[in-house]
Each structure stands twice: as C-alpha cells, then as structure tokens.
Protein backbone atom coordinates (compact mmCIF):
# COMPACT_ATOMS: atom_id res chain seq x y z
CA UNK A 1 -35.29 -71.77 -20.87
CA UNK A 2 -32.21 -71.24 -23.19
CA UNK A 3 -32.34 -72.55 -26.44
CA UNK A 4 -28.56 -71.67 -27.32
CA UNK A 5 -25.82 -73.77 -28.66
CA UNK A 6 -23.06 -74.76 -26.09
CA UNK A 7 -19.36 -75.27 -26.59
CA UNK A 8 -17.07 -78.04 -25.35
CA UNK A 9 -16.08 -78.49 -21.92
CA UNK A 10 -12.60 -78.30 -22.89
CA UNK A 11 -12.48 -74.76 -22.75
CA UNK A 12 -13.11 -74.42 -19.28
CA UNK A 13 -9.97 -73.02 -17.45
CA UNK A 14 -9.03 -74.66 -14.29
CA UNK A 15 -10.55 -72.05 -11.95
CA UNK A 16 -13.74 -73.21 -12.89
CA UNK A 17 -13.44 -77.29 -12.74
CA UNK A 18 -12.14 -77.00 -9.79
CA UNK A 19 -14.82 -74.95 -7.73
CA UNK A 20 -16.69 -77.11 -5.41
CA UNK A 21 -19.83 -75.54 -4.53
CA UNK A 22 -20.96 -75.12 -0.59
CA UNK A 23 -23.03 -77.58 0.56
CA UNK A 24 -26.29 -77.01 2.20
CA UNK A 25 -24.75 -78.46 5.83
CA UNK A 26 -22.27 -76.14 5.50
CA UNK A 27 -25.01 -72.96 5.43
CA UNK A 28 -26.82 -71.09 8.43
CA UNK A 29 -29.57 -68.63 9.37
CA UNK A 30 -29.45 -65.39 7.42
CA UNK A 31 -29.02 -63.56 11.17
CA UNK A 32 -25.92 -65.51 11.97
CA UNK A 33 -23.84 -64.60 9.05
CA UNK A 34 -25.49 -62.25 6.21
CA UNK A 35 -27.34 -60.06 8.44
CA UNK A 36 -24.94 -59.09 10.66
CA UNK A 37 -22.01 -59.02 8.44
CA UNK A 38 -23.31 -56.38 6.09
CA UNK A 39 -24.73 -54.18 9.19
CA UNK A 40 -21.37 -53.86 9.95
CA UNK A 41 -20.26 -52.78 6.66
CA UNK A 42 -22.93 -49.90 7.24
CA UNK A 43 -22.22 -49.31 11.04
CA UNK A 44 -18.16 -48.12 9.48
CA UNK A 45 -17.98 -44.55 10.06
CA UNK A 46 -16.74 -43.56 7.20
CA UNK A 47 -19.93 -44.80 5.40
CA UNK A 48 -22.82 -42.33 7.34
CA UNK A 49 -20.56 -39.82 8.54
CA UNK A 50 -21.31 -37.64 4.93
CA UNK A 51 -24.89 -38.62 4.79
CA UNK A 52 -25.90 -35.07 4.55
CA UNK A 53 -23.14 -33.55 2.40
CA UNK A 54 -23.75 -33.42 -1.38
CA UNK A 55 -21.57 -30.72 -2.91
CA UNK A 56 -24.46 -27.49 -2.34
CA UNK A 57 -25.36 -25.80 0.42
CA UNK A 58 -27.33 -27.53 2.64
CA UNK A 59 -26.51 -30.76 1.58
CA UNK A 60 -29.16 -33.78 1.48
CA UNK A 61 -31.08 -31.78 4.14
CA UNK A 62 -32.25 -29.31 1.98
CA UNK A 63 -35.41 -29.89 1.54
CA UNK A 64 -36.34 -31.00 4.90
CA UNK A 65 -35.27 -33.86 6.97
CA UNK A 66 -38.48 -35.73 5.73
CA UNK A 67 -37.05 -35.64 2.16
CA UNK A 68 -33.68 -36.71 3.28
CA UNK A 69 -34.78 -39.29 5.01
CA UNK A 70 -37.86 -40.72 2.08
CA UNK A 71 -35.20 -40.59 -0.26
CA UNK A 72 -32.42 -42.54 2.10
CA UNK A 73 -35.24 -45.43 2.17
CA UNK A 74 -35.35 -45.47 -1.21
CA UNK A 75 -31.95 -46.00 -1.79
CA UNK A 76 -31.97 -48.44 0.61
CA UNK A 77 -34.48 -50.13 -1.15
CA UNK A 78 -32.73 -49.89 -4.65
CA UNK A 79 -29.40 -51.73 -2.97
CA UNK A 80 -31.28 -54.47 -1.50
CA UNK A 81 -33.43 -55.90 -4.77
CA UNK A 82 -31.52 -54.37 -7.71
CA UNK A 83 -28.07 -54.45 -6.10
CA UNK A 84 -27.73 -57.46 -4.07
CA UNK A 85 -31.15 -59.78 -4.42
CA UNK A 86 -29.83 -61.47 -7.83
CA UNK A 87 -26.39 -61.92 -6.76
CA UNK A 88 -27.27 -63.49 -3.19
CA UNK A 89 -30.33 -66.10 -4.72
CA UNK A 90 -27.48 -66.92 -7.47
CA UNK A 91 -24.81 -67.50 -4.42
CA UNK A 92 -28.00 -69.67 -2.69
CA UNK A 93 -28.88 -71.85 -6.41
CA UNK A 94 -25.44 -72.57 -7.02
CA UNK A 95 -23.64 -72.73 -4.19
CA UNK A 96 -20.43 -71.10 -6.15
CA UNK A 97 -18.63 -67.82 -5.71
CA UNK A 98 -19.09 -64.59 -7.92
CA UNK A 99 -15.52 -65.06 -10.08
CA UNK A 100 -17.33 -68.37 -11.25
CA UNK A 101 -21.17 -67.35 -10.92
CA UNK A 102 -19.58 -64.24 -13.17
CA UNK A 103 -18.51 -66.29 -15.61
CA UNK A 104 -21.97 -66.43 -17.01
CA UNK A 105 -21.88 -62.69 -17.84
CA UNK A 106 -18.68 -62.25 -18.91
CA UNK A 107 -17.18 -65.34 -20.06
CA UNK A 108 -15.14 -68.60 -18.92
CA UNK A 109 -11.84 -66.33 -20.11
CA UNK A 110 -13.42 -62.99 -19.53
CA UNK A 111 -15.11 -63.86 -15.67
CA UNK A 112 -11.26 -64.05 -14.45
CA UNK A 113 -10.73 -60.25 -14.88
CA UNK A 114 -14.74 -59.14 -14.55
CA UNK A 115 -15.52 -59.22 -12.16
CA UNK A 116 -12.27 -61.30 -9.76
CA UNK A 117 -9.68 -59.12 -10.79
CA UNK A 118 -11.82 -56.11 -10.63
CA UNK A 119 -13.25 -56.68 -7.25
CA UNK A 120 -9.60 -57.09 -5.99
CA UNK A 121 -8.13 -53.99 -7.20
CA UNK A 122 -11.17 -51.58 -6.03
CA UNK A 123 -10.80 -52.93 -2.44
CA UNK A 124 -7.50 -50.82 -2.25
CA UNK A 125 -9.74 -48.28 -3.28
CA UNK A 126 -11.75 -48.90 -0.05
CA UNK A 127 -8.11 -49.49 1.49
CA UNK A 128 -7.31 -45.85 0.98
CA UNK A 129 -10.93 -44.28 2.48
CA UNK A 130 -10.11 -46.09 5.04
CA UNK A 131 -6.57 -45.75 6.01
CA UNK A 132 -7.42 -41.65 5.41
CA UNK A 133 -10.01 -41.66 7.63
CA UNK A 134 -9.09 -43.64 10.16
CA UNK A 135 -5.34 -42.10 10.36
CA UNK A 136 -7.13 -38.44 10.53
CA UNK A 137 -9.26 -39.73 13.71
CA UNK A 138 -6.20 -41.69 15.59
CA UNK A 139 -3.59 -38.56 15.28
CA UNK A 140 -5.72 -36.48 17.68
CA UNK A 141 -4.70 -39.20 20.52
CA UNK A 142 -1.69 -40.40 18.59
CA UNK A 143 1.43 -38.18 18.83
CA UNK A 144 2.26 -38.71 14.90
CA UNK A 145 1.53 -37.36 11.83
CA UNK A 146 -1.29 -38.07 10.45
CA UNK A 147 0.95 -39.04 7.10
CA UNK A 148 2.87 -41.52 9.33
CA UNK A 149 0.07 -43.14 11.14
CA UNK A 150 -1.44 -43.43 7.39
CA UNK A 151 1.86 -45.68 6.12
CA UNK A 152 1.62 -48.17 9.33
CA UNK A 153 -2.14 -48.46 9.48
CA UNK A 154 -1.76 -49.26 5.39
CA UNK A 155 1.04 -52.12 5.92
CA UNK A 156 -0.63 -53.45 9.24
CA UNK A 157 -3.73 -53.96 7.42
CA UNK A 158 -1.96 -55.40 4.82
CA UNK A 159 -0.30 -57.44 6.83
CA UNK A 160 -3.24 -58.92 8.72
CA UNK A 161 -5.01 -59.56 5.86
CA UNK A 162 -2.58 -61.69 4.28
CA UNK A 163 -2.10 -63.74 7.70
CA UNK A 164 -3.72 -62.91 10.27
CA UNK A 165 -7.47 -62.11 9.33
CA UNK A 166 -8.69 -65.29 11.47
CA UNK A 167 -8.07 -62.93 14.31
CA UNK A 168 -9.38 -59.86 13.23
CA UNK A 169 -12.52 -61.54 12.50
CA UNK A 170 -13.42 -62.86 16.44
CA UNK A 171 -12.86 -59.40 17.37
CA UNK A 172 -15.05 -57.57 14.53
CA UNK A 173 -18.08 -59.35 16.06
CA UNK A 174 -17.74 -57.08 19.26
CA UNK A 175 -16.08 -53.55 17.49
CA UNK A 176 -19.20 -52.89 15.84
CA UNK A 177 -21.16 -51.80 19.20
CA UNK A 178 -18.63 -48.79 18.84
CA UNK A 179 -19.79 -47.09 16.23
CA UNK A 180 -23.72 -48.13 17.18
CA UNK A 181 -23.06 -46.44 20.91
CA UNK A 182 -21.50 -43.21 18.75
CA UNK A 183 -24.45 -42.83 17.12
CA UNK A 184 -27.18 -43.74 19.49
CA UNK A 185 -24.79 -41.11 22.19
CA UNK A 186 -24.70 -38.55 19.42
CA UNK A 187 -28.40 -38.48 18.27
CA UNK A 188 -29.54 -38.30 22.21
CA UNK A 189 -27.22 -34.98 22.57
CA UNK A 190 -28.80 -33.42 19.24
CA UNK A 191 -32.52 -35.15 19.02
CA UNK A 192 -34.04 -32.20 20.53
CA UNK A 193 -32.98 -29.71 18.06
CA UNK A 194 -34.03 -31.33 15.36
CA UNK A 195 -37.73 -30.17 15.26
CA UNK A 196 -36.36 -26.35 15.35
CA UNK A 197 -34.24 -27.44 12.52
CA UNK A 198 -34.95 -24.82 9.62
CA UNK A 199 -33.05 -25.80 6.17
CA UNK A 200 -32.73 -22.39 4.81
CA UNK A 201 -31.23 -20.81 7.68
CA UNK A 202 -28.63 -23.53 6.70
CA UNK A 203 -28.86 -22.86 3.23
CA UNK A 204 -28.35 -19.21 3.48
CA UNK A 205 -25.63 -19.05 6.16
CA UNK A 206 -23.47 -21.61 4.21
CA UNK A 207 -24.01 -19.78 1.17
CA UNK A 208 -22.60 -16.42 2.94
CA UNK A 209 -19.50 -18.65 4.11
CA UNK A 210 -18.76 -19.77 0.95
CA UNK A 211 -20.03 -17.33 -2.01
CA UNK A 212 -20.18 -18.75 -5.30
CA UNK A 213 -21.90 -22.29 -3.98
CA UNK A 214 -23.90 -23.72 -6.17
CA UNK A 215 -28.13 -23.64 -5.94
CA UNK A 216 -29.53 -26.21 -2.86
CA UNK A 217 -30.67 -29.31 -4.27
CA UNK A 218 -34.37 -29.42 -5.27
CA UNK A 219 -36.49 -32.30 -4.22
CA UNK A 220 -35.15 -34.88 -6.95
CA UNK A 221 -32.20 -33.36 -6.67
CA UNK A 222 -31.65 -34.50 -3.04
CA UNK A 223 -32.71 -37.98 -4.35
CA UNK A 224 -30.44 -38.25 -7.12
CA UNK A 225 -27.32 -37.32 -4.30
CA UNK A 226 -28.90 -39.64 -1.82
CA UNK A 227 -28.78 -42.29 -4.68
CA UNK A 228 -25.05 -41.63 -5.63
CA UNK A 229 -23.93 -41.49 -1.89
CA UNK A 230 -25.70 -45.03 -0.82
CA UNK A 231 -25.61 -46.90 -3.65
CA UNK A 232 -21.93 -45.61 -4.78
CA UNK A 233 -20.81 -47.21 -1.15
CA UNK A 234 -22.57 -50.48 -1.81
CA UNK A 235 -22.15 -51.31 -5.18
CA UNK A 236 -19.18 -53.96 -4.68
CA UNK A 237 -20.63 -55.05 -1.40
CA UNK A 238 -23.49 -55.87 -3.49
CA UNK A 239 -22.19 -58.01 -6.28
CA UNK A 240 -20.39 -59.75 -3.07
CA UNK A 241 -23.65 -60.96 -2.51
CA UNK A 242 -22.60 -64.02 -4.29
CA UNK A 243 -20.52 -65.09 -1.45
CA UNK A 244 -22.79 -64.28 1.00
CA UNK A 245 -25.88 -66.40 -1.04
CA UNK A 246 -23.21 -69.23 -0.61
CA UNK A 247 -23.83 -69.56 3.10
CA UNK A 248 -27.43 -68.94 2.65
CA UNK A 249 -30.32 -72.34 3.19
CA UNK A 250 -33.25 -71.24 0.99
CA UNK A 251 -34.72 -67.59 -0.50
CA UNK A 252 -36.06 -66.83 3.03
CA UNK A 253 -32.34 -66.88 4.28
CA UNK A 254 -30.91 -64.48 1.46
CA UNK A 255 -34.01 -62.18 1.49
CA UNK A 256 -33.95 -61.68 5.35
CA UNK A 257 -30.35 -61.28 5.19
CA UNK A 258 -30.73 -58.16 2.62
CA UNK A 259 -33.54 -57.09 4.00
CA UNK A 260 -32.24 -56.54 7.47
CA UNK A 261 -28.54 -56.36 7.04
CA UNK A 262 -28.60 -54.09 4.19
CA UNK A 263 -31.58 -51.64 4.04
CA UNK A 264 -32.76 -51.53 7.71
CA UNK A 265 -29.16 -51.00 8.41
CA UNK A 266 -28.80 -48.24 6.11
CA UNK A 267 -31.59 -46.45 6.79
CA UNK A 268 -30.32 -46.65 11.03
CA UNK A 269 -27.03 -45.74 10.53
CA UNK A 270 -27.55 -43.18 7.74
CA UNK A 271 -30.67 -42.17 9.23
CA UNK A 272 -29.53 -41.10 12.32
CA UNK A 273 -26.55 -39.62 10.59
CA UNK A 274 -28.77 -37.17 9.32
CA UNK A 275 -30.83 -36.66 12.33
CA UNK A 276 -27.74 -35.48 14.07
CA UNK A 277 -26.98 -33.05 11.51
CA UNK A 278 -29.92 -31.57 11.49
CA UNK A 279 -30.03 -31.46 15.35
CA UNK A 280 -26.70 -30.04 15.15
CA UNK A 281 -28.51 -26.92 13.02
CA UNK A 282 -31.61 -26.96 14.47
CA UNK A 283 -30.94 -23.14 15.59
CA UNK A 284 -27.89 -20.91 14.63
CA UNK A 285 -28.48 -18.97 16.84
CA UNK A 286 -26.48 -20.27 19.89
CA UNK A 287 -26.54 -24.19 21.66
CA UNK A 288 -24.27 -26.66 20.47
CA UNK A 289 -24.24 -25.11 16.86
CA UNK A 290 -22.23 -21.93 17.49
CA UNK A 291 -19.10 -23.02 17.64
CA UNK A 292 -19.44 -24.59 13.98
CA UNK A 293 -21.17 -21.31 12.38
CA UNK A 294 -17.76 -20.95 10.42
CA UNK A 295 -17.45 -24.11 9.01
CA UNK A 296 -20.47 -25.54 8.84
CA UNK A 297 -20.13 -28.60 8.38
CA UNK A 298 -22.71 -31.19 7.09
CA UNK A 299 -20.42 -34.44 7.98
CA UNK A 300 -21.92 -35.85 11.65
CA UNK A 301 -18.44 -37.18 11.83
CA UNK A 302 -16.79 -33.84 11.83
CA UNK A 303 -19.57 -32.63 14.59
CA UNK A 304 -18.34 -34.76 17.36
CA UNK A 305 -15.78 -31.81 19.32
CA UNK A 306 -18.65 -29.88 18.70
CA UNK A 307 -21.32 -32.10 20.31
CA UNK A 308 -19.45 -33.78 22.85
CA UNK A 309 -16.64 -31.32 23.48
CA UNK A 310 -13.05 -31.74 22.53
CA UNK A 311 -12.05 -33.95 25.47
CA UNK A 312 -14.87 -36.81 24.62
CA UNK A 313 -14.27 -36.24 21.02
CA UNK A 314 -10.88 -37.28 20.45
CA UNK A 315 -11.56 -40.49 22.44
CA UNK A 316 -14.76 -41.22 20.56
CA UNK A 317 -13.04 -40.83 16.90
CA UNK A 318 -9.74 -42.75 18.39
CA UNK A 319 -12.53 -45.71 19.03
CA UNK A 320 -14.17 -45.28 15.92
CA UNK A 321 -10.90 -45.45 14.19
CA UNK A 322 -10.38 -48.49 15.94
CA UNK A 323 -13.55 -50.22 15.07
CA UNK A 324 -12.83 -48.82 10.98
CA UNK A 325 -9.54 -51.71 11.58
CA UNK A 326 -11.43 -55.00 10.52
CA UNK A 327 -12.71 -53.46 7.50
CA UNK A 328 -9.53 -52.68 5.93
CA UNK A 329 -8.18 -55.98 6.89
CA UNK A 330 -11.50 -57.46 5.52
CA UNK A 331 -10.81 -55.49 1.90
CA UNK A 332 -6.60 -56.53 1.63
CA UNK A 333 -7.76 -59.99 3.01
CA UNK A 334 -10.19 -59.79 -0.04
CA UNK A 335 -8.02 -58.34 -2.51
CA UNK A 336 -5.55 -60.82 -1.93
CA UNK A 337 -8.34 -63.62 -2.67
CA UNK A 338 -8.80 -62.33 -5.40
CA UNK A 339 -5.17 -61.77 -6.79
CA UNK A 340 -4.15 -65.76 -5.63
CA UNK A 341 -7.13 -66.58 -7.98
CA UNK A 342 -6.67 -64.25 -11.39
CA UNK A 343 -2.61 -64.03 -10.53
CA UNK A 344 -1.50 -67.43 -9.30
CA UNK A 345 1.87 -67.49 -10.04
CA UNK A 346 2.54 -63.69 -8.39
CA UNK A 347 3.35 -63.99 -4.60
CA UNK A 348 0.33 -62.23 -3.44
CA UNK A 349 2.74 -60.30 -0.56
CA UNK A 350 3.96 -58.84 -3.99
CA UNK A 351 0.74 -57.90 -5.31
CA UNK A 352 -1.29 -57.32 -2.57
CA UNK A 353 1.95 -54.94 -1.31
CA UNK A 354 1.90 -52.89 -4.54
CA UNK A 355 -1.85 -52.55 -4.06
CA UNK A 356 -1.69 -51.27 -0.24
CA UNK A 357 1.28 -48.70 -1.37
CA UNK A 358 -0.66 -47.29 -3.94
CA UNK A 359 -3.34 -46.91 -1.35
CA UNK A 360 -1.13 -45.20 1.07
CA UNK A 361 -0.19 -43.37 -1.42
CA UNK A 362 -3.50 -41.71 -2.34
CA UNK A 363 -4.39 -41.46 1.32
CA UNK A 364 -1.39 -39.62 2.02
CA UNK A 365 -1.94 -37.09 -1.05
CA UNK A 366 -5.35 -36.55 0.37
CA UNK A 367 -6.73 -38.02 -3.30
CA UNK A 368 -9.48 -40.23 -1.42
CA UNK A 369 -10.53 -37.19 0.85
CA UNK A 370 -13.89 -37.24 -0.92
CA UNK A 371 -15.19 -40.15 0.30
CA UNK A 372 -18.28 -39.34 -2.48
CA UNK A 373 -15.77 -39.41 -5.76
CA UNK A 374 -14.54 -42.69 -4.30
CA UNK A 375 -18.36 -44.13 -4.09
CA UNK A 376 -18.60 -42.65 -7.99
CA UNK A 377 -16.13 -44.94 -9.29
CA UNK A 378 -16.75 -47.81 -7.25
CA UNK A 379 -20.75 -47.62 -8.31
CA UNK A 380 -19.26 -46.88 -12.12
CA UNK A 381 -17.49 -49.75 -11.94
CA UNK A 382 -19.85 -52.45 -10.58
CA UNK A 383 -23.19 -50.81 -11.28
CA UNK A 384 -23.34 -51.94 -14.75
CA UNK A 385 -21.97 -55.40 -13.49
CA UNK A 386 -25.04 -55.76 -10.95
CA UNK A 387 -27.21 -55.08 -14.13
CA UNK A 388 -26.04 -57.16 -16.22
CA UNK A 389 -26.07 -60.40 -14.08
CA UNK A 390 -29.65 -59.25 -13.32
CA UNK A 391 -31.09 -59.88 -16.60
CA UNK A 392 -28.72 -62.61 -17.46
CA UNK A 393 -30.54 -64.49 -14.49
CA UNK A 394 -34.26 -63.16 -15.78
CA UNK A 395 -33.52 -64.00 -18.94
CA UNK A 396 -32.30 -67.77 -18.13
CA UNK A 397 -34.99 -68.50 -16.39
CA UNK A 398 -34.03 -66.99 -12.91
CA UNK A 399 -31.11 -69.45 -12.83
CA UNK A 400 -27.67 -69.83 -13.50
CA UNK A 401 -26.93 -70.85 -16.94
CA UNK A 402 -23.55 -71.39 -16.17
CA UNK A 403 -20.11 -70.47 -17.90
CA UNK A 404 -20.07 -69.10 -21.05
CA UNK A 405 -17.24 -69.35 -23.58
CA UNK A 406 -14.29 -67.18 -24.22
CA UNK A 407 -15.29 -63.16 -23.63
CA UNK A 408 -19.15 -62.96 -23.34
CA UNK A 409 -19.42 -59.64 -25.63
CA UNK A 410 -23.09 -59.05 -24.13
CA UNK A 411 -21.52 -58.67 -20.89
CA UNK A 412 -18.25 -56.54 -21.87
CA UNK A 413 -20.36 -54.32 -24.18
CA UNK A 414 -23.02 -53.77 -20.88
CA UNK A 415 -20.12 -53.10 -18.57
CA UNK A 416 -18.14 -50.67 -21.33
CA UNK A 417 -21.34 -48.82 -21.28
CA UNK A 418 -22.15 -48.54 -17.85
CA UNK A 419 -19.21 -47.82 -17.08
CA UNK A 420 -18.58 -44.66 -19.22
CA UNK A 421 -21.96 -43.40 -18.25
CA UNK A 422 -21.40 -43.99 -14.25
CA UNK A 423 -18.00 -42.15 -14.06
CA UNK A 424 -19.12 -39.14 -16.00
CA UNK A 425 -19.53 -37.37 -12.66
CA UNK A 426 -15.72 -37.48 -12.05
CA UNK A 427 -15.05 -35.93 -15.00
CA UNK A 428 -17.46 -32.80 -14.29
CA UNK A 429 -19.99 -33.77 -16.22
CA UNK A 430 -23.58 -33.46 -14.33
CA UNK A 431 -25.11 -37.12 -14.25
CA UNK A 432 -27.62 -37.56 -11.28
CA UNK A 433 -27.84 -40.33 -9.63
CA UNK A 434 -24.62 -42.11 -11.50
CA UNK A 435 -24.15 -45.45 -10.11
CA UNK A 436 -28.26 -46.40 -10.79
CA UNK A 437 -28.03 -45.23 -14.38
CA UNK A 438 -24.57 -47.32 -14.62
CA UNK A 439 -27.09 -50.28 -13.50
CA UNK A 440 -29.58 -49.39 -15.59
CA UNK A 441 -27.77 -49.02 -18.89
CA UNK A 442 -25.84 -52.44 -18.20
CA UNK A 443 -29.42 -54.52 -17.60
CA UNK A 444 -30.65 -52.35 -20.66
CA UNK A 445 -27.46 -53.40 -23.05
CA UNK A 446 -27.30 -56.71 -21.72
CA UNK A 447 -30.86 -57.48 -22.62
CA UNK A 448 -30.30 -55.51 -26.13
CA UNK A 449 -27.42 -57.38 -26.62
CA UNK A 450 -28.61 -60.86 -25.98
CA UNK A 451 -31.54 -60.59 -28.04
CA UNK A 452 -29.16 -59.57 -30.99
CA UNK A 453 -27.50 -63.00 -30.30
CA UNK A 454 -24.19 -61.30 -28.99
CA UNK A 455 -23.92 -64.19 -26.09
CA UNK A 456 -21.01 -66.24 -26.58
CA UNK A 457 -21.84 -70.20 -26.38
CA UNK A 458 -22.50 -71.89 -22.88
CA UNK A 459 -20.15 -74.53 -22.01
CA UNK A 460 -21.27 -77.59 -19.80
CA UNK A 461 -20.03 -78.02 -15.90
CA UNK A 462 -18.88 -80.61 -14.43
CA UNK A 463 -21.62 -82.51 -12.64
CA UNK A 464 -20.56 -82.46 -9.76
CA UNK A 465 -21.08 -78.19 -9.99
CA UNK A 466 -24.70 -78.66 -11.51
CA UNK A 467 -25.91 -80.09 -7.98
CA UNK A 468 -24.82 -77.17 -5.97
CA UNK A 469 -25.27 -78.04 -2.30
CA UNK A 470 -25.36 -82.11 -3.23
C-alpha cells in the first residue's frame, strides 16, 4: 500500500474527470473480443513474413529450425506476461483506457503526451509498413506504380479511418482466413523439405552471394534477433492492452485472451513462417529452391512465385494485400483517437492528414523497407513504457494508484532511459535483443527512481472512477 502524500483534485485536467470507466455489462469472453483481435494483428503478413531474416546469413535459422523455433516461444512468452499481462489486468481493475491508466506513470500533465500522443504518432509508423508492403504486393495485379498505388492506399486508409472504420471492422472478422489459408497452403507445399533442411548449406551459399556478410548468428545470438523481431512488432500492441483489459470480466478473461491471442498466435503464424523457409531450403540442390539460389531469400513472403509459381503468386499477395487493409485503417482510426484526445482543438482531418503524408512519404522513399528498423523504434519507444507501468502496478500493490500530479519524473526518467538504450541499434551500435533491455532498464529506473522518492504526488479521482465497472 502507498504511503505517499496526494495533491488536490484541482489539478486534474479535463481528460481525466471526464473518463467514465466500462462497466462490467458492457464486457465479454476473452474469445469474443481479445483473443481474436490480437490473432489478427499476428495473422498480417507483414508481421511473419521476415521471421527468419536477421541481418547474417542464414538468418534466425541458423542454428537449426529447433532453435528458431525454442527461441520464437520464448518471445512469445516475454510479450504475453512482461508486455501485455500488466497493461490488460490494469484495463480489467479499472475499467479506464491507457492515456488515463498512463497517467499513473507519467503524470496527470505528462500521461497526455506519454503515452496518448505517442501511441498516435507511431501508428503512422505502422501506416507506412503497411502502405509499403501492401502497395508492393497489389502492383503485380494492379497496372500502377507501385509509388502511385502507395499515395491512394495511404489517403483511403486515412480516409476510412476517420469515417468509415465501422465498416472495415464487419469485414476484418472474415479477411483474416486469408492470410491463415496462405500459410497453412504454403507450409503443405514446403513441409516435406524441411527435415532435409541443412543450415549451413544456407549459410555458406548466402555467404558466396553476398561476400563480406557478417558471421551466422550463434545460439543466443538467434535469440537475441528473435527477441528484437517479435517483441519490436508488439510492443505498442502491448501497452494497448489497456483497452483491451477494458472489455475484459475477471483475470481469467485477460489471461486467456493473451495467452491465446498473443503467444499461441505468434508462435502459429511465425512458426510456420519459419517452417516454410526452411522447407523452401531444405535442399539446394534442385525442387522448389532452385529458382531462388540467387537471391536467397529468407522472407516466406518473398517465396510465394517460387512456391506456388508466378501465376498463383500474384493472386495470393494481391489477397494478402487485401486482408493487410483493416490494419491500416485500424492504426489512422487509432491515431486519430488519439490526436482528438491530446489535440482537441486541431481538426483531426488536419492532423491525422499530415500524419498519413508523412507516411506515404517514407513508404514511397522506401525508408520503412526494413520492416525490422521499424520494430526497433517502435519497441524503443514503448518498451521502457511497458516497464515502467509494470513496477508502478507491483509496487502499488498490483493496482492502480491512480493519476499522479504534474510530470511523474520516475516515469520520464525510465522512459528517457529506455529509450536511448532501445534505439541504439538504429544508430549501428550492436545492442541484442533491444526492445527487452528498453523494458528492462525502464522497470529497473522506475523502481530506482521511486524508492529515491522521485514520484510526483497522487491526486484523488472522482468517485465515480474509483468503482470501475460500478
């Protein structure tokens, strides 16, 4: 229990008097909304299709596909209780969104910008991946430039997202089957390789396409990239949990819901991402893997002419690319949220606009290529963030102590941290497994902090908000 000294109610801002937390009537079954809704966050192509890759030859497989696939449970594992756990029982106790449920962390003043503004702006981040992606897989049906296809998906989504995301979201219960079908057709075409699958013939004919690659990843190596790749992608998703413990009845509810939705997800659709890979190379020496011995590719995306021939292919990816659609209306439609909240008197077709064109933008210039470097900064920026509400919630008694004055320093000092130490990677410098040690320095800071009395005052809630679900 906390024994600190709280602050007047006054110095709430609006945001926060005014949140009405969720009723329990209003909540259902983790398998009819948390489940399923993050399995199709993990069933998006552009999430498993680079499983395997990790910047050295022979990517995440090169130690074996057991390795690969030890260390994608693992990861897994680490998104479900350090990512998303806290955030989804503090969503279930409270009944209140993260930008107030944040407040705790950061601060009354400081929980507008960390983390509501900042989830906002990184979903054009997610914007770009996927108007990239998506654009590169319609213009083989398409007759337009990838470029141009890239500028109307972009505004579309925009577009939807702002008004039309009601519709988008009966149709994104059914577009997920795509992308399960892709895989499940993929995996039957290469399963039978994947025994013969030898990583250093992999190793050593990528190495003689590209001389100069770096050494294949040792053991801990190939955990450390797992790590980065996984947890990189979920680290928002994670923090979201907030909004998903909202709709959540009890601990059962938000535990299944993780536990399914998130790491049995990953481990399927990343799983067999891998599995086709290495099926793909289970001999170089003829099958379905000779016409790919000069690129060698490790994406399972990429694969597809190869595996299902260049007529099937371009049909597949054009369906994929469909499917990708309601998750890039999902991320302006959540942007835009989050602007109307932290920017209230901006016209969020203004904001949300700017956001989508710089997103085309880096799309079009190829910037968001590497979907990895994207998953860097994304885990930089909310791994310290998970961390940090993490032992805020331990250390108030695994509950939600509720706003705290001003700018909590504890939390800005954990984030600062975390932050500089999870986007070292995009700045060349060698950091395994980047977005867990962003998460670990924030919980470690946080704790260090709070202990040296660096938590700014707790201000009482109305009562109305201390009955969550009442």
């Amino acid at each position: 229990m906390s024994t600190e000294t709280t602050a007047p109610a006054s110095q709430l801002p609006g945001y926060i008097t005014s949140a009405v937390p969720n009723p329990k009537d209003k909540r259902a079954p983790w398998y009819k909304n948390t489940a399923p809704t993050y399995a199709g966050i993990f069933l998006w192509f552009v999430f498993w299709q680079d499983a395997a890759k990790a910047g050295a030859p022979g990517g995440t497989l090169a130690r074996g596909v057991g390795v690969a696939l030890v260390s994608l449970v693992i990861s897994a594992l680490v998104c479900h209780f350090l990512f998303y756990l806290v955030p989804g029982l503090l969503g279930m106790k409270t009944g209140l969104p993260l930008y107030i449920v944040g407040t705790s962390t950061f601060g009354a003043q400081g929980g507008f910008l960390m983390p509501g503004f900042l989830m906002g702006v990184l979903q054009f981040g997610w914007v770009g991946v996927n108007v990239y992606f998506s654009s590169l897989a319609l213009s083989a049906v398409i007759p337009l430039k990838a470029e141009i296809i890239m500028i109307l998906w972009g505004a579309l989504a925009a577009f939807v997202g702002l008004k039309g995301i009601q519709y988008v979201a009966k149709v994104a219960t059914y577009l997920p089957i795509i992308p399960l079908v892709v895989l499940i057709w993929l995996t039957a075409k290469t399963i039978g390789n994947v025994g013969t699958f030898k990583p250093d013939a992999l190793i050593a004919a990528q190495k003689l396409v590209t001389p100069g690659a770096p050494a294949a990843l040792t053991t801990m190596g190939v955990l450390a990239a797992m790590l980065t790749y996984v947890v990189g992608f979920f680290a928002t998703a994670g923090a979201a949990g907030v909004d998903f413990g909202l709709n959540s009845r009890d601990e059962k509810d938000v535990s299944m819901g993780g536990l399914v939705g998130i790491a049995l997800a990953i481990v399927v659709t990343a799983g067999l991402s891998l599995l086709i890979v290495a099926g793909a190379y289970g001999t170089l020496t003829g099958g379905i893997t000779a016409a790919v011995n000069t690129k060698l590719s490790l994406s399972s995306f990429e694969l597809i002419p190869t595996i299902l021939g260049p007529d099937a292919s371009k049909w597949v990816m054009f369906l994929l690319a469909i499917a990708a659609f309601p998750p890039v209306c999902f991320s302006a439609f959540i942007a835009a949220n989050s602007f109307k909240t932290t920017l209230p008197n901006v016209n969020p077709f203004i904001s949300v606009g700017i956001g989508t064109a710089v997103s085309v933008i880096l799309a079009v210039t190829h910037v968001v290529a590497s979907a990895i470097g994207v998953f860097v900064i994304i885990g930089a920026s909310f791994g310290p963030i998970c961390g940090a509400m993490m032992v805020d919630y331990l250390l108030n008694g695994k509950k939600w102590s509720g706003p705290r004055a001003g700018f909590n320093p504890a939390g800005w000092i954990a984030w600062a941290a975390g932050f500089v130490v999870g986007i070292l990677p995009n700045l060349h410098v060698d950091v395994p497994a980047a977005p867990v040690l962003a998460f670990i320095v924030g919980a470690v800071l946080y704790f260090l902090c709070a202990k040296m009395g660096l938590q700014s005052a707790i201000v009482p809630i109305p009562a109305s908000q201390a009955q969550p679900g009442k």
